[in-house]
C-alpha atoms as a PDB file:
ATOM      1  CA  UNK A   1     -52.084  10.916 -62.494  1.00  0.00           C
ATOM      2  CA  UNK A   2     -52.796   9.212 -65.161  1.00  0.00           C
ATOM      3  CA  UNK A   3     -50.126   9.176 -68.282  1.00  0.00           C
ATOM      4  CA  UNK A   4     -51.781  10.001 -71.763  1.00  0.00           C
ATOM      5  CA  UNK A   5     -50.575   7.995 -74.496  1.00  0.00           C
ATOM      6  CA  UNK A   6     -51.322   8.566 -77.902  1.00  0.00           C
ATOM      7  CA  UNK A   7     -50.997   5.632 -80.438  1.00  0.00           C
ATOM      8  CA  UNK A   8     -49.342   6.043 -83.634  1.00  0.00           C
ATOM      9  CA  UNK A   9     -50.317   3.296 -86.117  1.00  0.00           C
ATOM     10  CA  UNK A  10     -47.284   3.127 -89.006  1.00  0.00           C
ATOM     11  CA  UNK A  11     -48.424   1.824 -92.302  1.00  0.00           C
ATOM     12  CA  UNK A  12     -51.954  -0.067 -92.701  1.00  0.00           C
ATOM     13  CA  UNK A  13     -52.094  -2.040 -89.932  1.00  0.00           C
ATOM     14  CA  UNK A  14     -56.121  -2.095 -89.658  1.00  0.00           C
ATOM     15  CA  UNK A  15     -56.726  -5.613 -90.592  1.00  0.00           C
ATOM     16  CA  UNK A  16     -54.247  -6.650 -88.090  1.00  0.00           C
ATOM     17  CA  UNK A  17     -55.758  -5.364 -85.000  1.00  0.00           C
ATOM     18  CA  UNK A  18     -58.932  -3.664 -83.347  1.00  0.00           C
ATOM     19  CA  UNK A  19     -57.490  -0.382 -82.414  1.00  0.00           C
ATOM     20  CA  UNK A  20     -61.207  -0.051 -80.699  1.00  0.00           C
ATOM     21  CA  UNK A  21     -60.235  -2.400 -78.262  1.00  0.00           C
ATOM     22  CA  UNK A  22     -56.883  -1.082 -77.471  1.00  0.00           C
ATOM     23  CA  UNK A  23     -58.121   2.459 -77.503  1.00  0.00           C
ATOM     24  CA  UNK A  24     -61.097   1.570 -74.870  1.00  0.00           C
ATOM     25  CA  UNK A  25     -58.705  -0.287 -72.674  1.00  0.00           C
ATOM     26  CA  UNK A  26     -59.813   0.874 -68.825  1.00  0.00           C
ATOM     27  CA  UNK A  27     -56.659   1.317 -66.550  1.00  0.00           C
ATOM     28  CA  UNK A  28     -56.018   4.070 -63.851  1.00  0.00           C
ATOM     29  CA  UNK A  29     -52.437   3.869 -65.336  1.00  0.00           C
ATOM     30  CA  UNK A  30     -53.119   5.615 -68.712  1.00  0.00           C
ATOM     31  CA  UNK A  31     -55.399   6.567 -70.989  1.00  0.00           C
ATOM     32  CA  UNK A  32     -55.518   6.314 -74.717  1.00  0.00           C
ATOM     33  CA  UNK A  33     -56.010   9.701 -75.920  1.00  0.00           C
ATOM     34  CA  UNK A  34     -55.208  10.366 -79.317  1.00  0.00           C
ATOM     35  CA  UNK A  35     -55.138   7.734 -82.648  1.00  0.00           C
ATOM     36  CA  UNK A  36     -52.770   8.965 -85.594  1.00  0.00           C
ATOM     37  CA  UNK A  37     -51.818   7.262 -88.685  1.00  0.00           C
ATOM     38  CA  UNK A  38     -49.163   7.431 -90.916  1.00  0.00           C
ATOM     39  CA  UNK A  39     -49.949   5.641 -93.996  1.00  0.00           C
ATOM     40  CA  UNK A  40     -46.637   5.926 -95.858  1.00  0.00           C
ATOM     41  CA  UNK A  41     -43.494   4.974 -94.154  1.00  0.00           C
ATOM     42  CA  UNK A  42     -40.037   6.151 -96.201  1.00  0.00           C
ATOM     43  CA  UNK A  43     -38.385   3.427 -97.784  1.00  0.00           C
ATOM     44  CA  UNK A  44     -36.448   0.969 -95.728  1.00  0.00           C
ATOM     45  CA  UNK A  45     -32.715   2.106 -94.372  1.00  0.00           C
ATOM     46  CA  UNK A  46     -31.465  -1.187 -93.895  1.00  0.00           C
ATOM     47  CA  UNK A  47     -30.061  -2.662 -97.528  1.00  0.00           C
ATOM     48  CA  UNK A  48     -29.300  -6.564 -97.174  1.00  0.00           C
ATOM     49  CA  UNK A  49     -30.592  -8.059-100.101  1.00  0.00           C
ATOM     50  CA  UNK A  50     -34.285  -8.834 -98.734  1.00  0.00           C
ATOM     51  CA  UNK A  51     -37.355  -7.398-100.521  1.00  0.00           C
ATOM     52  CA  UNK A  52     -39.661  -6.657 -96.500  1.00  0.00           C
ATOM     53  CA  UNK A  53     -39.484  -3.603 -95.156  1.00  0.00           C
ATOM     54  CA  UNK A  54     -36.926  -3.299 -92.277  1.00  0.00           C
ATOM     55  CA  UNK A  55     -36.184   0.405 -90.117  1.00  0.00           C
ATOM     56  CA  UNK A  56     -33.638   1.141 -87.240  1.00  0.00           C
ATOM     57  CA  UNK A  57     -34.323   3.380 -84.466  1.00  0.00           C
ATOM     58  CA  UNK A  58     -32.915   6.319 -86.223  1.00  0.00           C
ATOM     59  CA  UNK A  59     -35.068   5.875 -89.513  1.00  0.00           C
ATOM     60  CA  UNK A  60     -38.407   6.171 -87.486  1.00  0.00           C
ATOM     61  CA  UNK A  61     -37.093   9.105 -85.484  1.00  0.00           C
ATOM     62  CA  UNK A  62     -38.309  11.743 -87.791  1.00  0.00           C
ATOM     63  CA  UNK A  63     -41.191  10.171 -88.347  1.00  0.00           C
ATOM     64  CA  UNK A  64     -42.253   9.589 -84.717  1.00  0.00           C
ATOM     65  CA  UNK A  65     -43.041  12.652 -82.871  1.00  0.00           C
ATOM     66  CA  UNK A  66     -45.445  12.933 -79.581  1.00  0.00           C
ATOM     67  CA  UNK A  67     -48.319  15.711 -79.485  1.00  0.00           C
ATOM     68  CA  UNK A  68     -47.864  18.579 -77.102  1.00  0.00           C
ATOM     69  CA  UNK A  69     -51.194  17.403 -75.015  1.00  0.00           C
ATOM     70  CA  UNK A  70     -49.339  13.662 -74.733  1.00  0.00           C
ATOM     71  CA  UNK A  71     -47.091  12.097 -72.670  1.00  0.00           C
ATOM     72  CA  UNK A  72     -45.923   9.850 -74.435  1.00  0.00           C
ATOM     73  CA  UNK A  73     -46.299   8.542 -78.051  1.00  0.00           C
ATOM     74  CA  UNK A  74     -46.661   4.595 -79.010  1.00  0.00           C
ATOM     75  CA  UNK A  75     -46.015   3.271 -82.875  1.00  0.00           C
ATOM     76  CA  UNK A  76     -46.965   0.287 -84.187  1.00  0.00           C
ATOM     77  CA  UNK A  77     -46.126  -1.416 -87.701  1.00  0.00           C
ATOM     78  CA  UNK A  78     -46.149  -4.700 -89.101  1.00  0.00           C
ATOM     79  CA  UNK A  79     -42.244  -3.900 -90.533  1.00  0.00           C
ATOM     80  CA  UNK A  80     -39.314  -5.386 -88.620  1.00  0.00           C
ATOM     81  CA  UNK A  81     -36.430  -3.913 -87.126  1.00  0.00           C
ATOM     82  CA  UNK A  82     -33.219  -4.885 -88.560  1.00  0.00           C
ATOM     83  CA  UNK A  83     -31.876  -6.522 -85.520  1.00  0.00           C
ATOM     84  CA  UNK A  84     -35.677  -8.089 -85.658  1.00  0.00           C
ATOM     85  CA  UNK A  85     -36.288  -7.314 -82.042  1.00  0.00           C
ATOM     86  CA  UNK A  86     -40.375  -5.974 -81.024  1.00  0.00           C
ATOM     87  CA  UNK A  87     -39.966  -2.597 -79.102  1.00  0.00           C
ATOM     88  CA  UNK A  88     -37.369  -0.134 -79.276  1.00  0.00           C
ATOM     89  CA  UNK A  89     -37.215   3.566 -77.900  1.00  0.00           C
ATOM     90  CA  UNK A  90     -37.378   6.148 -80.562  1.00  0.00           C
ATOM     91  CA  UNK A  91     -37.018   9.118 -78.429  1.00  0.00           C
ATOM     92  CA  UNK A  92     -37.523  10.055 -74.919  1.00  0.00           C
ATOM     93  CA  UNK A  93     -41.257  10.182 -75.215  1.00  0.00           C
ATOM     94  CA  UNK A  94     -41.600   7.896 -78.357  1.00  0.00           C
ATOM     95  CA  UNK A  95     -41.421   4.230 -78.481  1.00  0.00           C
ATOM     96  CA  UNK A  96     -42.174   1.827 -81.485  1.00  0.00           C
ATOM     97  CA  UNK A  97     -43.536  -1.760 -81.384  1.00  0.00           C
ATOM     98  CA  UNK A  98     -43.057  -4.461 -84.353  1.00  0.00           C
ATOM     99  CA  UNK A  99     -45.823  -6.870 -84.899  1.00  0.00           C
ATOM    100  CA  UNK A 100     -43.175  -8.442 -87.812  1.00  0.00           C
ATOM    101  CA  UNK A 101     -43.698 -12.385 -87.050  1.00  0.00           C
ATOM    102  CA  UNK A 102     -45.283 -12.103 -83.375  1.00  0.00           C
ATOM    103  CA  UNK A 103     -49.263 -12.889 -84.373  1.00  0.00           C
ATOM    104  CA  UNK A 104     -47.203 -16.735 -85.619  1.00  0.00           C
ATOM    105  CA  UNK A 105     -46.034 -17.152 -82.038  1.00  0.00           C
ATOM    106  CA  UNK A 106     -49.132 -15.504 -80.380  1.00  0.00           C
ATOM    107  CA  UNK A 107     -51.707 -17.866 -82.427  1.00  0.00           C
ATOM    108  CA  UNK A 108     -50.213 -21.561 -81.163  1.00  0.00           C
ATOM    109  CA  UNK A 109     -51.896 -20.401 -77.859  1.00  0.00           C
ATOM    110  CA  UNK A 110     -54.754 -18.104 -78.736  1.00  0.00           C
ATOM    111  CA  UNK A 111     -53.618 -15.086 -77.683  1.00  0.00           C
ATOM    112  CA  UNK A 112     -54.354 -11.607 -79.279  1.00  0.00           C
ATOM    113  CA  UNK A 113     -52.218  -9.216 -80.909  1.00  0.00           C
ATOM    114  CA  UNK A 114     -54.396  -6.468 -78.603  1.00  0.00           C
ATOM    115  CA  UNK A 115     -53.629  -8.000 -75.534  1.00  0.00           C
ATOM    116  CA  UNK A 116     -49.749  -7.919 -76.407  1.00  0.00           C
ATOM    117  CA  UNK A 117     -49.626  -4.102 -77.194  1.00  0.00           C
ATOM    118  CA  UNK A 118     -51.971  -3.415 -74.314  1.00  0.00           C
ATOM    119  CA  UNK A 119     -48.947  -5.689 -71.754  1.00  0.00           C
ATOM    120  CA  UNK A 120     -46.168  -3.572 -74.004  1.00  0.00           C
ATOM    121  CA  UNK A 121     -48.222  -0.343 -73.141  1.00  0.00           C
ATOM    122  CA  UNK A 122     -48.227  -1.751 -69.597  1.00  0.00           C
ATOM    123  CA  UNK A 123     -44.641  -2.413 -69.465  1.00  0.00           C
ATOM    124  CA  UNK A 124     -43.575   1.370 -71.621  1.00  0.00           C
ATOM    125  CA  UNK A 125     -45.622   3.421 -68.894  1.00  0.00           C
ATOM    126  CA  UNK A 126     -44.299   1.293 -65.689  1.00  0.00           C
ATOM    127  CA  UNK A 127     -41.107   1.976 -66.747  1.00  0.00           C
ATOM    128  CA  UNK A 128     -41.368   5.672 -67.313  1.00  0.00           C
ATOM    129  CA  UNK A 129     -42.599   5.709 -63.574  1.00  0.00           C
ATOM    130  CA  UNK A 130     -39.323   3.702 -62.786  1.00  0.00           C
ATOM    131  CA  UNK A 131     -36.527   6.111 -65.300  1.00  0.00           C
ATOM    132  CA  UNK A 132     -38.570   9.161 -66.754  1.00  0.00           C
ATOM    133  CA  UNK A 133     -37.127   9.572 -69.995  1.00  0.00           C
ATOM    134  CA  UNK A 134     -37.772   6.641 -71.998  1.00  0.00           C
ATOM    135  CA  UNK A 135     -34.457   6.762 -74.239  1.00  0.00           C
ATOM    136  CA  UNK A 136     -32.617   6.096 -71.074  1.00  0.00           C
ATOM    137  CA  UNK A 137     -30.552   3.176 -70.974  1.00  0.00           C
ATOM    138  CA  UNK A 138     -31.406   3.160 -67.209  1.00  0.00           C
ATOM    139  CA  UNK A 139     -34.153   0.623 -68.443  1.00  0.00           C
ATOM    140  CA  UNK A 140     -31.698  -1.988 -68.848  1.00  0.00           C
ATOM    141  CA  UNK A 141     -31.517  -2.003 -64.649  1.00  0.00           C
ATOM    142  CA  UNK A 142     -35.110  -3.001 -64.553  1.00  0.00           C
ATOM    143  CA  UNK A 143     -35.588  -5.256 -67.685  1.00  0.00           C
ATOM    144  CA  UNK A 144     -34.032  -8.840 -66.734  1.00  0.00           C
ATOM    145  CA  UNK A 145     -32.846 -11.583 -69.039  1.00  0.00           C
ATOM    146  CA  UNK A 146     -34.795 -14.403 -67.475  1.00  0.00           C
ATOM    147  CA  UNK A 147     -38.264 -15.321 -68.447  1.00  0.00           C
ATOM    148  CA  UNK A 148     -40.436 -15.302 -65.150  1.00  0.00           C
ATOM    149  CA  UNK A 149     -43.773 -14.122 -66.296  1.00  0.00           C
ATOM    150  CA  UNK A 150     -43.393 -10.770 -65.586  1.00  0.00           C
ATOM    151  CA  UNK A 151     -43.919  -7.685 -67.031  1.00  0.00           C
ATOM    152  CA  UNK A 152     -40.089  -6.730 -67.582  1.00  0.00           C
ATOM    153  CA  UNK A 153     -38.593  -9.803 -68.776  1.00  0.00           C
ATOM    154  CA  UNK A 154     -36.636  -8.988 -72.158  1.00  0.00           C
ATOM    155  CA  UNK A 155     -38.146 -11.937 -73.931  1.00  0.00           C
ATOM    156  CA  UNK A 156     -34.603 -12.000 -76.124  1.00  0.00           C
ATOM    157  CA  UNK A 157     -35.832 -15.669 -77.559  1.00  0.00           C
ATOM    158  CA  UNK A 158     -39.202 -14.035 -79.181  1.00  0.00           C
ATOM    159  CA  UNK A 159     -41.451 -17.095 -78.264  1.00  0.00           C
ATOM    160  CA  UNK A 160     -40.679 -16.313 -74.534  1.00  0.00           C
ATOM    161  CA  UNK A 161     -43.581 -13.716 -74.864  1.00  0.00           C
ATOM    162  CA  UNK A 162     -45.912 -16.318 -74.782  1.00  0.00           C
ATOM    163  CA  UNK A 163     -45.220 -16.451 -70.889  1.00  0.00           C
ATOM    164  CA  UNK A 164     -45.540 -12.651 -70.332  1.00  0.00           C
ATOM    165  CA  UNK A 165     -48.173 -11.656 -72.608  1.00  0.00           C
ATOM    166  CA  UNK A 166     -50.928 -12.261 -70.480  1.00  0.00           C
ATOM    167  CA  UNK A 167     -51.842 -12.007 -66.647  1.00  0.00           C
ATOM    168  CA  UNK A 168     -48.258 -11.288 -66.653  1.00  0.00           C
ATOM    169  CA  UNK A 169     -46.634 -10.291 -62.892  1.00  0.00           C
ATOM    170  CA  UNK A 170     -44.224  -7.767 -61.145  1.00  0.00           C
ATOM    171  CA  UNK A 171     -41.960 -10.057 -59.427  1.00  0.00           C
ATOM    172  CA  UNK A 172     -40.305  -9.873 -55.999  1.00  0.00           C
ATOM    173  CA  UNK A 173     -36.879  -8.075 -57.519  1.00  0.00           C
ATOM    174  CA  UNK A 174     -39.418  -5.546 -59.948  1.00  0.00           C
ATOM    175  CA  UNK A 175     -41.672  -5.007 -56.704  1.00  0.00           C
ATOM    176  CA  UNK A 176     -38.261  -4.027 -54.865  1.00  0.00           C
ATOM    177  CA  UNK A 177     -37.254  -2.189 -57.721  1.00  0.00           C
ATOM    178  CA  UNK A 178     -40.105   0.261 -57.219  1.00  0.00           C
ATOM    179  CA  UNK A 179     -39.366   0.585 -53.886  1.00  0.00           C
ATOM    180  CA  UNK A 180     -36.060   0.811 -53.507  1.00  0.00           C
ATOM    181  CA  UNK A 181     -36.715   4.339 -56.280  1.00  0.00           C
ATOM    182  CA  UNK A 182     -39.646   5.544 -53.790  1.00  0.00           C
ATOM    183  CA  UNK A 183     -42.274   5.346 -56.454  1.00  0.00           C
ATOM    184  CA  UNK A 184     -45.704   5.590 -55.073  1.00  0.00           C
ATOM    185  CA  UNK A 185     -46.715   2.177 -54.207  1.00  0.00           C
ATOM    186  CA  UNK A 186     -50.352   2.467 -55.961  1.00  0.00           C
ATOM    187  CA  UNK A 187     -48.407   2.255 -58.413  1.00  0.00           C
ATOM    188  CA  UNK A 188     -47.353  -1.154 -58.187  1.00  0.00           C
ATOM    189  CA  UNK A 189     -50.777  -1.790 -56.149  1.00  0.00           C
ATOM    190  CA  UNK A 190     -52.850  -0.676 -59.714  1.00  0.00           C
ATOM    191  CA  UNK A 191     -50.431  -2.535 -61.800  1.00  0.00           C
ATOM    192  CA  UNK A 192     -50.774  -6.093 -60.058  1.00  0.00           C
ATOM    193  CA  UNK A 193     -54.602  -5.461 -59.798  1.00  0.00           C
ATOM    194  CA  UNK A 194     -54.924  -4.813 -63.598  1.00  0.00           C
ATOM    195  CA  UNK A 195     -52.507  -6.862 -65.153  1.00  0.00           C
ATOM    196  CA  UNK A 196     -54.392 -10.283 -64.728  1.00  0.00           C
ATOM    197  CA  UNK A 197     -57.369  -8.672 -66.810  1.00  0.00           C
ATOM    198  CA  UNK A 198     -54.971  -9.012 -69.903  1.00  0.00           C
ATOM    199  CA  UNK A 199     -56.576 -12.738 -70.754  1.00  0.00           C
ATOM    200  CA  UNK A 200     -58.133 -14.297 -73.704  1.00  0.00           C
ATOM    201  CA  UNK A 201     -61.757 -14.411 -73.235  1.00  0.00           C
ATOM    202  CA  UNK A 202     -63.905 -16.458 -71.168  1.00  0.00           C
ATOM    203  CA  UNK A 203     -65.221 -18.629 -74.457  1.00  0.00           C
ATOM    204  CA  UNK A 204     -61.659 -19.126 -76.086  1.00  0.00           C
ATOM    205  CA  UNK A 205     -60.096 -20.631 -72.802  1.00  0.00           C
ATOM    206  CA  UNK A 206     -63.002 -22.939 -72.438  1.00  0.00           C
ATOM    207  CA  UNK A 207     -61.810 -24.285 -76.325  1.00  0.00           C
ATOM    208  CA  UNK A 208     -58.322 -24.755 -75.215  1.00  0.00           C
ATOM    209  CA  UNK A 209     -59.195 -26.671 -72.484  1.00  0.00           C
ATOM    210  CA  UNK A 210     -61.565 -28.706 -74.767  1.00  0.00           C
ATOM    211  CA  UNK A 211     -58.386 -29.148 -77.097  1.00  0.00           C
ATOM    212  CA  UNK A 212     -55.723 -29.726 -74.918  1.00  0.00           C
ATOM    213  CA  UNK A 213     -58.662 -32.775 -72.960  1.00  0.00           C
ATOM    214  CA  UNK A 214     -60.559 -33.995 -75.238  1.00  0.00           C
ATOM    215  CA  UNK A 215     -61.396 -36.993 -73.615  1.00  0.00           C
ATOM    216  CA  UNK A 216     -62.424 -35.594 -70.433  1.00  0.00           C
ATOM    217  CA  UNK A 217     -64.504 -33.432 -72.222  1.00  0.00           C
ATOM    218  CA  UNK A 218     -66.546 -36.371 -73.457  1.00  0.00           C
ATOM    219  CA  UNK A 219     -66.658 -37.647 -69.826  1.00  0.00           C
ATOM    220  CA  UNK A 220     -67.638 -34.554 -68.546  1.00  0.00           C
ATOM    221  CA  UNK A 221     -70.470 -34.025 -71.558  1.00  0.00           C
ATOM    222  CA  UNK A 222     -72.343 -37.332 -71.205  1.00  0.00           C
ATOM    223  CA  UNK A 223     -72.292 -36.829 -67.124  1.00  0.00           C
ATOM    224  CA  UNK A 224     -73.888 -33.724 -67.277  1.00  0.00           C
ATOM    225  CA  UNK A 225     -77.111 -34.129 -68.412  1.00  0.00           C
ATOM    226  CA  UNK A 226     -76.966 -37.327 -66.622  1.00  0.00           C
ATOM    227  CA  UNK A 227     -76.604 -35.387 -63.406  1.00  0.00           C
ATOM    228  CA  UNK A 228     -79.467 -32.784 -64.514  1.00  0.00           C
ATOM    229  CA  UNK A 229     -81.777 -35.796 -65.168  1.00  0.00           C
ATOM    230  CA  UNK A 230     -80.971 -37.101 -61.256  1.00  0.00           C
ATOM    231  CA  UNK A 231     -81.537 -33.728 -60.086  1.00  0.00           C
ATOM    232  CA  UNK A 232     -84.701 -33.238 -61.772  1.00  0.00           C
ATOM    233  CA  UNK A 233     -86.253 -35.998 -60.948  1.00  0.00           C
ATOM    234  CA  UNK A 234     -84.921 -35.289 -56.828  1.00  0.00           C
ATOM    235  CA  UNK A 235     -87.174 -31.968 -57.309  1.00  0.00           C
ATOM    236  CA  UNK A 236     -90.370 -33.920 -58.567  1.00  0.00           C
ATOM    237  CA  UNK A 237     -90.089 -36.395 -55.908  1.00  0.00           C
ATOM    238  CA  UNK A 238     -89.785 -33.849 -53.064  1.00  0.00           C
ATOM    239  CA  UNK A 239     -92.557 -32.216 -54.630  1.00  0.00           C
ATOM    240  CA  UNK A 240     -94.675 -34.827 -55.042  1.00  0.00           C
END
C-alpha cells in the first residue's frame, strides 16, 4: 500500500522549487496527497549572535503536525538547523528537510533541488518500512557513515550528497537489511526500479557532457554532417 505523504512547505519557499513537480512525482511507494503552507515560522530558538534564521527539532515540533488522512508529514524550509545538518525527525510521523546552503552544492553538477527532496522522500518512506515510527533512533542501524551512492548514506560531509542525490542505490548490506526484517521484497524490487528515474533531464546531461569535452564535441560536430553527406549521397547512388 502505498504511504500518503503530505508536504508541508515552512516559510516562502516558492521561488526555490516547483512543488508541481514534486507533487506529480509517480512512484508505487507514495503518493503526494496534501500541500500545506505555513508562511510564518516563530522566531528562531537558537541565539548565537547570527542574524539567519536557525530552529532545533523541538522548535518545529509544534509547528509540524501530520493530517489525520496522512501517513506521514514532510517540511521543507530554506532555514538551517543549528547543528546545520538537512533532515531531522520532528515526530514519529513528521520529518523536516533544510534546503539552507544545499542548491550551492547541488548547482556545481546540475542537479535539482526537486530531485533531492523527491531521493529524501525516497529515503523517509523506505525507512518507515524498515523501523515504523520515524522518531526512532532504530534508523541509525540502517543509515551508514560511508558514502556509497546509496539511498541511506548519512552524507555527514554535506557535499557527499552529490553522490546520492540521483539514481542513487540500495546496496548489498541495505538490500540485506530489508531482508534480514522480512519486509516485503517489492519493496526493495519498486525501490531499485524507481530510483534511477531521479536524473537531470535528457537535455542538461547532454550540456555537461559538452562542458566537461569540449573538444570532442567539435570532433564529433564537424563529423556529423560529414557522415550525413556520405550517407546521402550512398541513397542517390543506389537509387540511381
Amino acid at each position: 500500500m502505498k504511504k500518503k505523504i503530505a508536504i508541508v512547505k515552512l516559510g516562502h519557499i516558492d521561488h526555490l522549487l516547483n512543488i508541481d513537480k514534486i507533487k506529480n512525482w509517480s512512484s508505487s511507494l507514495f503518493e503526494i496527497v496534501h500541500i500545506h503552507c505555513i508562511d510564518y515560522l516563530p522566531d528562531s530558538d537558537v541565539e548565537d549572535g547570527y542574524l539567519d534564521k536557525k530552529y532545533t527539532r523541538n522548535g518545529l515540533s509544534e509547528k509540524m503536525k501530520c493530517p489525520t488522512d496522512c501517513d506521514y508529514a514532510i517540511g521543507i524550509m530554506r532555514y538551517r538547523f543549528e547543528d546545520n545538518f538537512y533532515l531531522h525527525r520532528i515526530n514519529k510521523k513528521c520529518g523536516v528537510i533544510s534546503l539552507n546552503g544545499i542548491e550551492d552544492i547541488l548547482r556545481k553538477e546540475s542537479i535539482s533541488l526537486e530531485n533531492f527532496i523527491i531521493k529524501q522522500i525516497y529515503e523517509i518512506v523506505a525507512l518507515t518500512h524498515l523501523v515504523g515510527d520515524m522518531s526512532s533512533d532504530e534508523v541509525y542501524k540502517y543509515v551508514h557513515l560511508d558514502t556509497r551512492g546509496c539511498l541511506f548514506d548519512m552524507n555527514g560531509e554535506r557535499t557527499d550528497i552529490l553522490y546520492n542525490t540521483e539514481k542513487p542505490i540500495i546496496c548489498d548490506s541495505c538490500r540485506e537489511a530489508f531482508r534480514k526484517q522480512q519486509i516485503n521484497s517489492d519493496v526493495v524490487k519498486k525501490l531499485e526500479r524507481e530510483l534511477p528515474k531521479i536524473r537531470k533531464p535528457f537535455i542538461i546531461s547532454i550540456e555537461k557532457k559538452i562542458k566537461k569535452y569540449p573538444l570532442l564535441s567539435v570532433i564529433i560536430s564537424a563529423l556529423v554532417p560529414i557522415t550525413l553527406s556520405i550517407i546521402a549521397n550512398l541513397i542517390c547512388e543506389l537509387i540511381e
